[in-house]
Protein backbone atom coordinates (compact mmCIF):
# COMPACT_ATOMS: atom_id res chain seq x y z
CA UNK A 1 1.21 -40.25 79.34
CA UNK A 2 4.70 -38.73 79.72
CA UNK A 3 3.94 -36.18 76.54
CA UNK A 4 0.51 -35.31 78.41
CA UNK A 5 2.66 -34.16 81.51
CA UNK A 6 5.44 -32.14 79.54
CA UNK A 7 2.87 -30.69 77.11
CA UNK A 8 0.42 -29.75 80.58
CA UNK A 9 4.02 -28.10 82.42
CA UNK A 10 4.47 -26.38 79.01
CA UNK A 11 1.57 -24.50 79.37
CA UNK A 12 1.57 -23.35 82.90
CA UNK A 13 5.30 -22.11 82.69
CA UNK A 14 3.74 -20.11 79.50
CA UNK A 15 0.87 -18.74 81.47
CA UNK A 16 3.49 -17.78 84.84
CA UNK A 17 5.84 -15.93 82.01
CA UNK A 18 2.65 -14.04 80.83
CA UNK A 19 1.58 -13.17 84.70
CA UNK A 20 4.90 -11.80 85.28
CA UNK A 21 5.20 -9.86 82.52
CA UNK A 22 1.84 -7.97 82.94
CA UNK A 23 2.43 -7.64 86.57
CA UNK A 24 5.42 -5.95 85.49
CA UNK A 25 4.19 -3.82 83.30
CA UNK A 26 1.35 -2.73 85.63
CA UNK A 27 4.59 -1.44 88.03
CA UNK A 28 6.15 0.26 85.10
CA UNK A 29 6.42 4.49 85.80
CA UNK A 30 4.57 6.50 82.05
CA UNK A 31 7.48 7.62 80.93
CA UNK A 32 8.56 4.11 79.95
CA UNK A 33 5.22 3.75 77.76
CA UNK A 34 6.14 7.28 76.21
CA UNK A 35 9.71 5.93 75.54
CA UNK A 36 8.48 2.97 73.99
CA UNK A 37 6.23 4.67 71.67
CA UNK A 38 9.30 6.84 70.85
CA UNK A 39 11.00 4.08 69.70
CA UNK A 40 8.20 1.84 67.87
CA UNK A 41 7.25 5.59 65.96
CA UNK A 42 10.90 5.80 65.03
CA UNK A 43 11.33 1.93 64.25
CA UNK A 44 8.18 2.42 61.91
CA UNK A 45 9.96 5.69 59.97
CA UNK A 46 12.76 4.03 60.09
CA UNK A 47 11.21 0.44 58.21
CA UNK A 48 8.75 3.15 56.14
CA UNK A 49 12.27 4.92 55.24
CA UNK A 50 13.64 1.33 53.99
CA UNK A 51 10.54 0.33 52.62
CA UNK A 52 11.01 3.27 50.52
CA UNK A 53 14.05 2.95 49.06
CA UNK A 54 13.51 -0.53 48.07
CA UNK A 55 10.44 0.09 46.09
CA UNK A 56 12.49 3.20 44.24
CA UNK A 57 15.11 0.50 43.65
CA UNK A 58 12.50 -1.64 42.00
CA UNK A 59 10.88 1.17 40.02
CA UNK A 60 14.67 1.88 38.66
CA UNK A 61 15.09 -1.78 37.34
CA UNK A 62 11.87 -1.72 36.69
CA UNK A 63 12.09 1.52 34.44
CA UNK A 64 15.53 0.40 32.82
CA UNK A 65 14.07 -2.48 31.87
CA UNK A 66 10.79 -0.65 30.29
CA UNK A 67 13.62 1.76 28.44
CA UNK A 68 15.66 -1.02 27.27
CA UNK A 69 12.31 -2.64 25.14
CA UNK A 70 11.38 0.35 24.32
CA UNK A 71 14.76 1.22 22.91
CA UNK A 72 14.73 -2.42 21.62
CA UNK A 73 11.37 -1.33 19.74
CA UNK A 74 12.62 2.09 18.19
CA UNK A 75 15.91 0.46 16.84
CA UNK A 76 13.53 -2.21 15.15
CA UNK A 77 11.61 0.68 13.70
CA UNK A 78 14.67 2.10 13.12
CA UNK A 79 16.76 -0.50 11.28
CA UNK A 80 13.73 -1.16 9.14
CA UNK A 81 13.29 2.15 7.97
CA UNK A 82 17.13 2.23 7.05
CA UNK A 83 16.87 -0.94 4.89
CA UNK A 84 14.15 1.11 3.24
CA UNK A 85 15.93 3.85 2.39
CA UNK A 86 19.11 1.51 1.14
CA UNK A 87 16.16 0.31 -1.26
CA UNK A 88 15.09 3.74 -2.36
CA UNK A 89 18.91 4.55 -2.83
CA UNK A 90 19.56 1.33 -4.95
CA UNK A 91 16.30 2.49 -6.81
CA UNK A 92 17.91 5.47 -7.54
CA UNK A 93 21.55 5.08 -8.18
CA UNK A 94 19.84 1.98 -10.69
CA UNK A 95 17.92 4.86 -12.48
CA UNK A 96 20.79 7.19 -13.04
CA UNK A 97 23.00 5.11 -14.06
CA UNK A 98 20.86 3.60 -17.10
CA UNK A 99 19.24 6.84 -17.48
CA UNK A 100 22.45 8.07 -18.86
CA UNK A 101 23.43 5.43 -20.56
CA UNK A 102 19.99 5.82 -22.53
CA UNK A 103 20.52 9.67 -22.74
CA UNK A 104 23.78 8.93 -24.43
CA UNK A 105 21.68 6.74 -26.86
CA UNK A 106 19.32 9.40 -27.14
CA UNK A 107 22.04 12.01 -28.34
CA UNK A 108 23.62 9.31 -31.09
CA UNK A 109 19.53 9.01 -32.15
CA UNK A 110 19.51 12.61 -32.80
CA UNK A 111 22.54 12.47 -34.97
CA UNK A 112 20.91 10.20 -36.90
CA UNK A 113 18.60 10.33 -40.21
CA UNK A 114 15.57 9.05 -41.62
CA UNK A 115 15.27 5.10 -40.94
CA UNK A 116 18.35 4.56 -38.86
CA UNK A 117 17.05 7.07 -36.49
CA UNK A 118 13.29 5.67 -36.50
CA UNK A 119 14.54 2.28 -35.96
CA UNK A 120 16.85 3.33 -33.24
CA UNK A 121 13.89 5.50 -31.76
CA UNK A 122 12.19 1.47 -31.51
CA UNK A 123 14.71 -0.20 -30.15
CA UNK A 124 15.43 2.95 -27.10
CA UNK A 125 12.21 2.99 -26.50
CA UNK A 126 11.73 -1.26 -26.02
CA UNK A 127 14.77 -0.63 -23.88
CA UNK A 128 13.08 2.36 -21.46
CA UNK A 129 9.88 0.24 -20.92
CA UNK A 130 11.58 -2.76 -19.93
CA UNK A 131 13.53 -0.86 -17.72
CA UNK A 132 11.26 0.45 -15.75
CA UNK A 133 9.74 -2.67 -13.85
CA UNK A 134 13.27 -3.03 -11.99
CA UNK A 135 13.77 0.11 -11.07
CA UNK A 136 10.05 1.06 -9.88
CA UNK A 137 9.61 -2.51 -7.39
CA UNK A 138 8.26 -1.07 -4.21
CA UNK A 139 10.02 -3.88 -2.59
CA UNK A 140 13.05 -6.30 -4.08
CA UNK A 141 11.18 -8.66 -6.26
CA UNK A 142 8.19 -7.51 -7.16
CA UNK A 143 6.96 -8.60 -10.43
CA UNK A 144 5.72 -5.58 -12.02
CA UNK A 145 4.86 -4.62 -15.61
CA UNK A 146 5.18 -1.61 -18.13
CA UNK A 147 3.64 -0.87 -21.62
CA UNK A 148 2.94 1.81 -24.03
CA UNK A 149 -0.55 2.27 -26.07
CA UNK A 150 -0.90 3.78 -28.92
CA UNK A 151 -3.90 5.84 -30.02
CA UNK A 152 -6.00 4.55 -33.53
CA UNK A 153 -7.70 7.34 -35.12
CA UNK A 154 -9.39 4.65 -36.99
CA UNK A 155 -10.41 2.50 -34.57
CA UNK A 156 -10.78 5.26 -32.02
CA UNK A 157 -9.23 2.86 -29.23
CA UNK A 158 -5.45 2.50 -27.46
CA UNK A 159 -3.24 -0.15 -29.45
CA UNK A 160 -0.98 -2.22 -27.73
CA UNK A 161 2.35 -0.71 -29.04
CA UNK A 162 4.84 -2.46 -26.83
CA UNK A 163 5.42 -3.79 -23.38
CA UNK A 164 8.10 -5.23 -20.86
CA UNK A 165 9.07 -9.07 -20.71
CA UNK A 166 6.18 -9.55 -18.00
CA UNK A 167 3.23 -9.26 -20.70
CA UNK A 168 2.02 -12.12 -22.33
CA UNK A 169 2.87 -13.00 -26.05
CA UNK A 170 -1.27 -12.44 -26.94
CA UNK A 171 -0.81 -8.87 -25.99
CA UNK A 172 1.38 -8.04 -28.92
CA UNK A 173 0.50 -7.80 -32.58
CA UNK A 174 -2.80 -5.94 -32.07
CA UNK A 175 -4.18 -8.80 -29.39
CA UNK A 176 -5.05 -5.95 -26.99
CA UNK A 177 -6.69 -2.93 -26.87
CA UNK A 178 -7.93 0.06 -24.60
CA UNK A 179 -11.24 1.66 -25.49
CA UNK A 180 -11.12 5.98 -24.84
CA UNK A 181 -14.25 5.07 -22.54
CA UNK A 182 -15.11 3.23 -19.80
CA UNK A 183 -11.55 2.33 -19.25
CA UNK A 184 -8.50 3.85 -16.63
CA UNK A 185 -6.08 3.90 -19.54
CA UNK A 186 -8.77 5.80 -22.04
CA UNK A 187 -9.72 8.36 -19.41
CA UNK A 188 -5.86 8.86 -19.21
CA UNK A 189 -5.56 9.94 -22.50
CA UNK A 190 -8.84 11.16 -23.11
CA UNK A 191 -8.51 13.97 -20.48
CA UNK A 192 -4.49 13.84 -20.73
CA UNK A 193 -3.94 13.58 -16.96
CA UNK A 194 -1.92 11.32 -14.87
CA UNK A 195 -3.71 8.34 -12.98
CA UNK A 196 -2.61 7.13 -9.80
CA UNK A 197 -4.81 4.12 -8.56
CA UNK A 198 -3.74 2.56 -5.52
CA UNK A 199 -6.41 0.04 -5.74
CA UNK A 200 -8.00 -1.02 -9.01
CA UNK A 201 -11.02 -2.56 -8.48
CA UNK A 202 -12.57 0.87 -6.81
CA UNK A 203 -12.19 2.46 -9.81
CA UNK A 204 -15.16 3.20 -11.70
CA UNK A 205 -13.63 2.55 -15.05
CA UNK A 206 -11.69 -0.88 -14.39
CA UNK A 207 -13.70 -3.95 -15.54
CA UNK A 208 -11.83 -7.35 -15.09
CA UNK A 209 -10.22 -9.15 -17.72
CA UNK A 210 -11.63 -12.54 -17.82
CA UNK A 211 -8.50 -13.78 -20.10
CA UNK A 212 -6.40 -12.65 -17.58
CA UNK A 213 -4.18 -14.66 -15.03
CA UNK A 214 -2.07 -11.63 -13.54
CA UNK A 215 -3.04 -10.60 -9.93
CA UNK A 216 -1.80 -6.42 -10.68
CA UNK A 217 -3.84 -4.19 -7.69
CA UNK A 218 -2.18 -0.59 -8.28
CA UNK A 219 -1.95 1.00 -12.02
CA UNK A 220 -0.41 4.35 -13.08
CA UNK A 221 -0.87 5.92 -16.32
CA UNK A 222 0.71 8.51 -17.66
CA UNK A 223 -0.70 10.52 -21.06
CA UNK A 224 2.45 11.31 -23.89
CA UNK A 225 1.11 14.00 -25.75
CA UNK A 226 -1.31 12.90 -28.07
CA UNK A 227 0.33 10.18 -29.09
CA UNK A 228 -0.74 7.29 -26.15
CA UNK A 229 -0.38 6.90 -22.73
CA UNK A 230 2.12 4.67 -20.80
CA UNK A 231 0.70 2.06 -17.66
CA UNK A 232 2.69 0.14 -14.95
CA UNK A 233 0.59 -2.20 -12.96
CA UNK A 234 1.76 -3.41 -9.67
CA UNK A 235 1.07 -6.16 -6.95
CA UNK A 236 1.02 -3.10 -4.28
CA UNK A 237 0.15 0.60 -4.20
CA UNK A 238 3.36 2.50 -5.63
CA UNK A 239 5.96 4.37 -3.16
CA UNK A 240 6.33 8.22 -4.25
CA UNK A 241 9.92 7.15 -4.91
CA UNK A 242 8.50 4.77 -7.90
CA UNK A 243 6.10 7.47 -9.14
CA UNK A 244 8.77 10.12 -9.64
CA UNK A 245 11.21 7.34 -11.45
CA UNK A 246 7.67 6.37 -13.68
CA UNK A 247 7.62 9.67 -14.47
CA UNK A 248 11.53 10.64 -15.52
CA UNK A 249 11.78 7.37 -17.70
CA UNK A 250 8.17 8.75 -19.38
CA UNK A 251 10.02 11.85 -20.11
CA UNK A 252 12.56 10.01 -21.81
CA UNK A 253 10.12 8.03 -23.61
CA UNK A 254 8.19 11.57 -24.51
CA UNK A 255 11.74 12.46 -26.43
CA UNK A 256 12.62 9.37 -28.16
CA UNK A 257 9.09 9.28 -29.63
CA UNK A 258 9.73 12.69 -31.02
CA UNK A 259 12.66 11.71 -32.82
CA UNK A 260 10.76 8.70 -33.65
CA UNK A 261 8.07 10.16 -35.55
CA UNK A 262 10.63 12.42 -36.85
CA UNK A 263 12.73 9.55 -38.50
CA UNK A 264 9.50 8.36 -39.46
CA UNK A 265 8.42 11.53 -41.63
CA UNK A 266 11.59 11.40 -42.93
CA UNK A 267 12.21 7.82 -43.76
CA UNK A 268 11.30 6.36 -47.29
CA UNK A 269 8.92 3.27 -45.67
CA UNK A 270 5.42 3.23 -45.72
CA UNK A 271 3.17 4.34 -43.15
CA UNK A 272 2.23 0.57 -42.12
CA UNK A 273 5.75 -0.08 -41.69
CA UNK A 274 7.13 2.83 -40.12
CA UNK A 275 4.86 1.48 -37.02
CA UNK A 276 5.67 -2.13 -37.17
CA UNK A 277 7.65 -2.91 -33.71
């Protein structure tokens, strides 16, 4: 009963306030309603004003923020393609430096005669090819392979001549071959061009081998006068850093064979064992 009372007194003291206060401003002159809208405009510019300069504020953090990830983002782009370029560099300092050691070779293989220098022609050349892999790997790693072919005028196909460590024992001693048609390797040599095939299996002339366990995507092959050709396979399409070191060490290769068949025609062995690797 008592709250009823203070809650009813409540209300009429609320309703008297809001009497008085229109009664007063029934008696108020204009100019007070002018001044008043003076001042609630320039409250409003005034709050629009602050308003303002907190939402620039914002935008600033805001922005900062948006130019920090973004700067976050480039230097990840950034530091990546540096460690990529340290990896073509070690490709390339790798490649000089055993390219002159095997130049060096390559001068004491001139000096030489007749079955020394066909032998050491054999051994350079098992050398270049099993070089190549490590210095080629698009990435740190990779597991890829190298191998020259020979051409048979008998047999009219590509002999197996000699590969790097990553070929299987069954490819040596004659175990594989590369017919002149229907084959990457034969339409190498065939029309003495270089082959670049990023992706094997959209080439016309690949066929799979069913013997096979490698999983090799990307092949180059490279023709060496009419003597053969020379093939890397890879996991993954080759970086035009790796094709330009493919094709220095095939240059070298291109001059030891020279003074291989040289030391050949001049050594005293027959022709079946002049070729015996």
């Amino acid at each position: 009963m008592e709250n009823i009372t203070i809650t009813t007194m409540g209300g009429i003291f609320l309703t008297a306030i809001e009497t008085i206060f229109l009664e007063a401003m029934d008696r108020f002159p204009d100019w007070v309603y002018a001044v008043a809208g003076i001042v609630f405009i320039a409250g409003s510019i005034v709050l629009m004003i602050q308003v303002t300069r907190i939402s620039n504020k914002f935008a600033d953090v805001v922005g900062r923020e948006d130019r920090i990830g973004t700067l976050a983002e480039t230097n990840g782009q950034l530091q990546s393609r540096l460690k990529a370029l340290e990896h073509v560099q070690t490709q390339y300092n790798s490649s000089l430096n055993e390219c002159s050691i095997f130049l060096e070779e390559l001068k004491d293989i001139k000096e030489s005669e007749g079955d020394e220098k066909f032998h050491l022609s054999v051994n350079l050349m098992k050398k270049l090819v099993n070089a190549v892999p490590g210095n080629m790997s698009a990435t740190p790693g990779s597991n890829n392979r190298c191998a020259l072919w020979m051409y048979n005028s008998t047999s009219g196909e590509l002999d197996f001549f000699t590969g790097s460590a990553q070929f299987p024992n069954d490819y040596k001693d004659g175990g594989r071959t590369l017919g002149i048609n229907n084959t990457a390797g034969g339409r190498c040599f065939r029309k003495s061009e270089n082959l670049y095939i990023d992706d094997v299996q959209e080439d016309d002339d690949w066929s799979p081998n069913e013997q096979s366990k490698s999983h090799y995507n990307s092949l180059i092959c490279i023709p060496i006068l009419n003597w053969g050709i020379m093939t890397v396979d890879a996991m993954s399409p080759f970086s035009q850093e790796s094709r330009l070191i493919i094709q220095v060490y095939t240059d070298l290769i291109t001059l030891v064979i020279l003074e291989m068949y040289d030391g050949a025609i001049r050594s005293t062995f027959t022709h079946q064992q002049r070729w015996r690797v």
